[in-house]
C-alpha atoms as a PDB file:
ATOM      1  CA  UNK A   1      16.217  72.278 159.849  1.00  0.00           C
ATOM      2  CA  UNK A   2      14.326  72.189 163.153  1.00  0.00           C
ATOM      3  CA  UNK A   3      17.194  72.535 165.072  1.00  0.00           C
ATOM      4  CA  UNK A   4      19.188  75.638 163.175  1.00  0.00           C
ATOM      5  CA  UNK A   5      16.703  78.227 164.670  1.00  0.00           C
ATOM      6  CA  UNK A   6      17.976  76.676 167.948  1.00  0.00           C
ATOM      7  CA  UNK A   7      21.580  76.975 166.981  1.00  0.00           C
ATOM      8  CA  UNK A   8      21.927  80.190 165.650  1.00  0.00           C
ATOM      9  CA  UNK A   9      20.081  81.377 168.872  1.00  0.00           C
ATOM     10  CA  UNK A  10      22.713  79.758 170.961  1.00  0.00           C
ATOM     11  CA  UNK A  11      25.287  81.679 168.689  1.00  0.00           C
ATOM     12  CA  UNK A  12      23.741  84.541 168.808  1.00  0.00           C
ATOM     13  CA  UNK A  13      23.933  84.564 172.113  1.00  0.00           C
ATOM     14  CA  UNK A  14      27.610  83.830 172.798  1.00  0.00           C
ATOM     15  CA  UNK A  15      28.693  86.889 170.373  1.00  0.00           C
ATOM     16  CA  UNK A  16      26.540  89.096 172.224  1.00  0.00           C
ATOM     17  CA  UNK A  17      28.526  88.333 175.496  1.00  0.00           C
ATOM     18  CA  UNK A  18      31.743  88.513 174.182  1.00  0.00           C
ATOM     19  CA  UNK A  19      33.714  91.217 175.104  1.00  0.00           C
ATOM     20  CA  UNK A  20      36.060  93.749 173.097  1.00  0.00           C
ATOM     21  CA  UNK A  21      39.158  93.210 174.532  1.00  0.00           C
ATOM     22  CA  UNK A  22      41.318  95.606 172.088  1.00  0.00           C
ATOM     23  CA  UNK A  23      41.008  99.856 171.903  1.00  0.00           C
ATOM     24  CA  UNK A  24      42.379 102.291 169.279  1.00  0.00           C
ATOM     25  CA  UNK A  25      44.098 105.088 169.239  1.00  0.00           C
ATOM     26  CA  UNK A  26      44.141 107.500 166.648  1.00  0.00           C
ATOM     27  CA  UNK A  27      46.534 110.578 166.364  1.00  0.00           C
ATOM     28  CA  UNK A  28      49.753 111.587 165.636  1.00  0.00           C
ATOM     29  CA  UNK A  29      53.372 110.222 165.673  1.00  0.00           C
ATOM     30  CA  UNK A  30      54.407 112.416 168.193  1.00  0.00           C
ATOM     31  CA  UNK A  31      51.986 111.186 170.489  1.00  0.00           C
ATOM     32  CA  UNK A  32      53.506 108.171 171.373  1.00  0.00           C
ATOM     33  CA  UNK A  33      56.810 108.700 173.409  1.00  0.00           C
ATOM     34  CA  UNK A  34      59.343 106.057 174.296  1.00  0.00           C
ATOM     35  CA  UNK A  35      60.129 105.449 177.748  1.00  0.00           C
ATOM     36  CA  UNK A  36      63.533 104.439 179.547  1.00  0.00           C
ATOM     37  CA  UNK A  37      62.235 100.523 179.438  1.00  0.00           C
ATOM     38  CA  UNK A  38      61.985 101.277 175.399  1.00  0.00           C
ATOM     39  CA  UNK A  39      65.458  98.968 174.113  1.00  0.00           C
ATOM     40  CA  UNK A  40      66.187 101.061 170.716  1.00  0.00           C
ATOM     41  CA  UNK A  41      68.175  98.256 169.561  1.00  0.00           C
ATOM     42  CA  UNK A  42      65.145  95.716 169.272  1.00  0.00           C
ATOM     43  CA  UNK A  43      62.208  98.176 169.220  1.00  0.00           C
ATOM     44  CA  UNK A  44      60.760  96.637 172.146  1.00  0.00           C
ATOM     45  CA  UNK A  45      59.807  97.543 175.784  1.00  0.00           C
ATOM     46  CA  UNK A  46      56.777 100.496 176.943  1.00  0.00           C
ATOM     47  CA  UNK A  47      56.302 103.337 175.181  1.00  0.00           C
ATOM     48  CA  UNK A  48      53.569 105.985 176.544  1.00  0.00           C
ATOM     49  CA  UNK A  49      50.906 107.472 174.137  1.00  0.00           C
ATOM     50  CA  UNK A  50      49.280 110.668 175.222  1.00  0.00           C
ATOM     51  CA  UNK A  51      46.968 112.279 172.451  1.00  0.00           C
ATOM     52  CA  UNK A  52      46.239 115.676 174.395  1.00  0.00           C
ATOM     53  CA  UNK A  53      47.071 117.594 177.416  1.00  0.00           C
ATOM     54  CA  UNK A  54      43.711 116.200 179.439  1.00  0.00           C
ATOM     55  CA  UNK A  55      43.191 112.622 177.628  1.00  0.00           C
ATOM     56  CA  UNK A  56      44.292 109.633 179.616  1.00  0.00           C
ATOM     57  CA  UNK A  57      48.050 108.575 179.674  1.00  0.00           C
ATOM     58  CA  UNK A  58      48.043 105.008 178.320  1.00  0.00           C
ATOM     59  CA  UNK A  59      51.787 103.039 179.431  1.00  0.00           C
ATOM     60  CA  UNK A  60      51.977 100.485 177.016  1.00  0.00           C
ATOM     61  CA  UNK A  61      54.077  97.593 175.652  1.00  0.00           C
ATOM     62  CA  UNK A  62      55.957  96.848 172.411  1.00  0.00           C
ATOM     63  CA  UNK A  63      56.566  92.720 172.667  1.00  0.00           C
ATOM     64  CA  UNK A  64      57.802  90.483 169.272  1.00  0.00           C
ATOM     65  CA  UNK A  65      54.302  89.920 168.073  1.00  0.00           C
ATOM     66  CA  UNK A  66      53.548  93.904 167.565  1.00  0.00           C
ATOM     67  CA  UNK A  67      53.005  94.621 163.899  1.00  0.00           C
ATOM     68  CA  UNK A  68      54.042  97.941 162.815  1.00  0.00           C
ATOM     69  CA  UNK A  69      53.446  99.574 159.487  1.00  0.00           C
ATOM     70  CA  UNK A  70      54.138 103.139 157.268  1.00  0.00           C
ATOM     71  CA  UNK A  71      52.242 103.752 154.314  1.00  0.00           C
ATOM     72  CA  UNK A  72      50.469 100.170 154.730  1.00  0.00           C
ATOM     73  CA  UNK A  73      54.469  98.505 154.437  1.00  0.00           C
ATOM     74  CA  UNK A  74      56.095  96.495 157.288  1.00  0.00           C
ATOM     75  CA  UNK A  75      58.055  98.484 158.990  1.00  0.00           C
ATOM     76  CA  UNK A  76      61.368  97.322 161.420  1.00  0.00           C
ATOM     77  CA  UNK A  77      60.483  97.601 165.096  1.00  0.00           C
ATOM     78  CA  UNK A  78      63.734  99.342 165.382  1.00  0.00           C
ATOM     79  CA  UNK A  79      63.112 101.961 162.729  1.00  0.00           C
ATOM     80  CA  UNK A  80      60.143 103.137 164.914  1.00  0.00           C
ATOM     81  CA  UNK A  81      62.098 105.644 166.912  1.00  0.00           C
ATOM     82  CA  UNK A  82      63.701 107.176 163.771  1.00  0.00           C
ATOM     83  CA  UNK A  83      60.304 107.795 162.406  1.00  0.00           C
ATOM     84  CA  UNK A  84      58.675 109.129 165.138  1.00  0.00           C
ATOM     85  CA  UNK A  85      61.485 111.671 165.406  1.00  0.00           C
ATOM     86  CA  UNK A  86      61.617 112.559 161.734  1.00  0.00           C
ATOM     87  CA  UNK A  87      57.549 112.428 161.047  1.00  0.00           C
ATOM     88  CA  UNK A  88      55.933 113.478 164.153  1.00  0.00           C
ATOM     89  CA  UNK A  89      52.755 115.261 162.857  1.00  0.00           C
ATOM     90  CA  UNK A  90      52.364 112.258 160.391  1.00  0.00           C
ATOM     91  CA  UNK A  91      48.906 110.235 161.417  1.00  0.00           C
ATOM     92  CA  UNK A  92      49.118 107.072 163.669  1.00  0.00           C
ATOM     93  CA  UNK A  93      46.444 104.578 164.533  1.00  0.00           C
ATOM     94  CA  UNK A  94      47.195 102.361 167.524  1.00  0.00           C
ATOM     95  CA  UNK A  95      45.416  98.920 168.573  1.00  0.00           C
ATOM     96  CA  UNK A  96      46.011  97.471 171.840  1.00  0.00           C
ATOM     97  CA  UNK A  97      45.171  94.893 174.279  1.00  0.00           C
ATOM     98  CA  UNK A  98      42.581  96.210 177.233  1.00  0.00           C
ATOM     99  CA  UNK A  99      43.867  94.349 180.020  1.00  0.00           C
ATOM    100  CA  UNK A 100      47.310  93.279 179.272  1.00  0.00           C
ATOM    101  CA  UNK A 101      48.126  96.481 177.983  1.00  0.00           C
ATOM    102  CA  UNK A 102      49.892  94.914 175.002  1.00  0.00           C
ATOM    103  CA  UNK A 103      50.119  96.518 171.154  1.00  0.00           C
ATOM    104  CA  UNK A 104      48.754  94.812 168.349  1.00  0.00           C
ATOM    105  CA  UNK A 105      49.646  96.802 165.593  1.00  0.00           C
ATOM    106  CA  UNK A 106      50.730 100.325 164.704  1.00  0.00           C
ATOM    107  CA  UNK A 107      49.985 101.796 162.092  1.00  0.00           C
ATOM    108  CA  UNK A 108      52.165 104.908 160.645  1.00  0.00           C
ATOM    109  CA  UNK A 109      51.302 107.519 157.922  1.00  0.00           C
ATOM    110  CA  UNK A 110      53.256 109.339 155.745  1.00  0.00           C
ATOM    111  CA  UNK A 111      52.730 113.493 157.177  1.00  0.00           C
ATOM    112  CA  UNK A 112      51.662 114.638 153.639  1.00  0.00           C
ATOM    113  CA  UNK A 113      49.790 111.700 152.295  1.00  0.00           C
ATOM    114  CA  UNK A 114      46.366 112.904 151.225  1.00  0.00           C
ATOM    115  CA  UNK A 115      43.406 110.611 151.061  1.00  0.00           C
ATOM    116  CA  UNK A 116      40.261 111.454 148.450  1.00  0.00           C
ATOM    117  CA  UNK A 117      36.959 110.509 150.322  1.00  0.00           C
END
């Protein structure tokens, strides 16, 4: 018992150094646009996303591992074209990777799907 005072303090301070390594986005479908390294067929390769005219330009990449989802569903990496071009004022929320510039997950809303709070 002596010692877990000692412990957790060593914990504590290894999750205080850690850093966040991942950012979201948050805004809409049309705000991500696919670039000419973007392969349709597979749904891989960069895509750019761009939430307003003054906000920073983020380049990054779809790779195997992305998870992508509509309405909290899987959805096919190469259906995401078709529903950014059918949905494009729906909501998005985008994680990615800091440094590698790498996306962990998209998430994809349906553009009338209304949320009680």
């Amino acid at each position: 018992m002596k010692y877990l005072f000692s412990i957790l303090a060593i914990l504590f301070a290894f999750t205080s150094q850690a850093d966040i390594v991942s950012r979201d986005l948050v805004g809409k479908a049309a705000d991500i646009r696919l670039t000419g390294n973007y392969q349709e067929e597979s749904g891989l390769g960069q895509i750019q996303v761009l939430l307003c005219p003054t906000c920073n330009n983020y380049e990054l990449t779809i790779t195997p591992e992305t998870e992508i989802s509509k309405d909290g569903k899987a959805l096919n990496l190469n259906k995401l074209k078709m529903h950014l071009k059918a949905n494009g004022q729906a909501q998005m929320r985008l994680q990615f990777h800091k440094n590698r510039k790498t996306i962990f997950y998209i998430s994809l809303l349906s553009p009338n799907k209304e949320y009680l709070q």
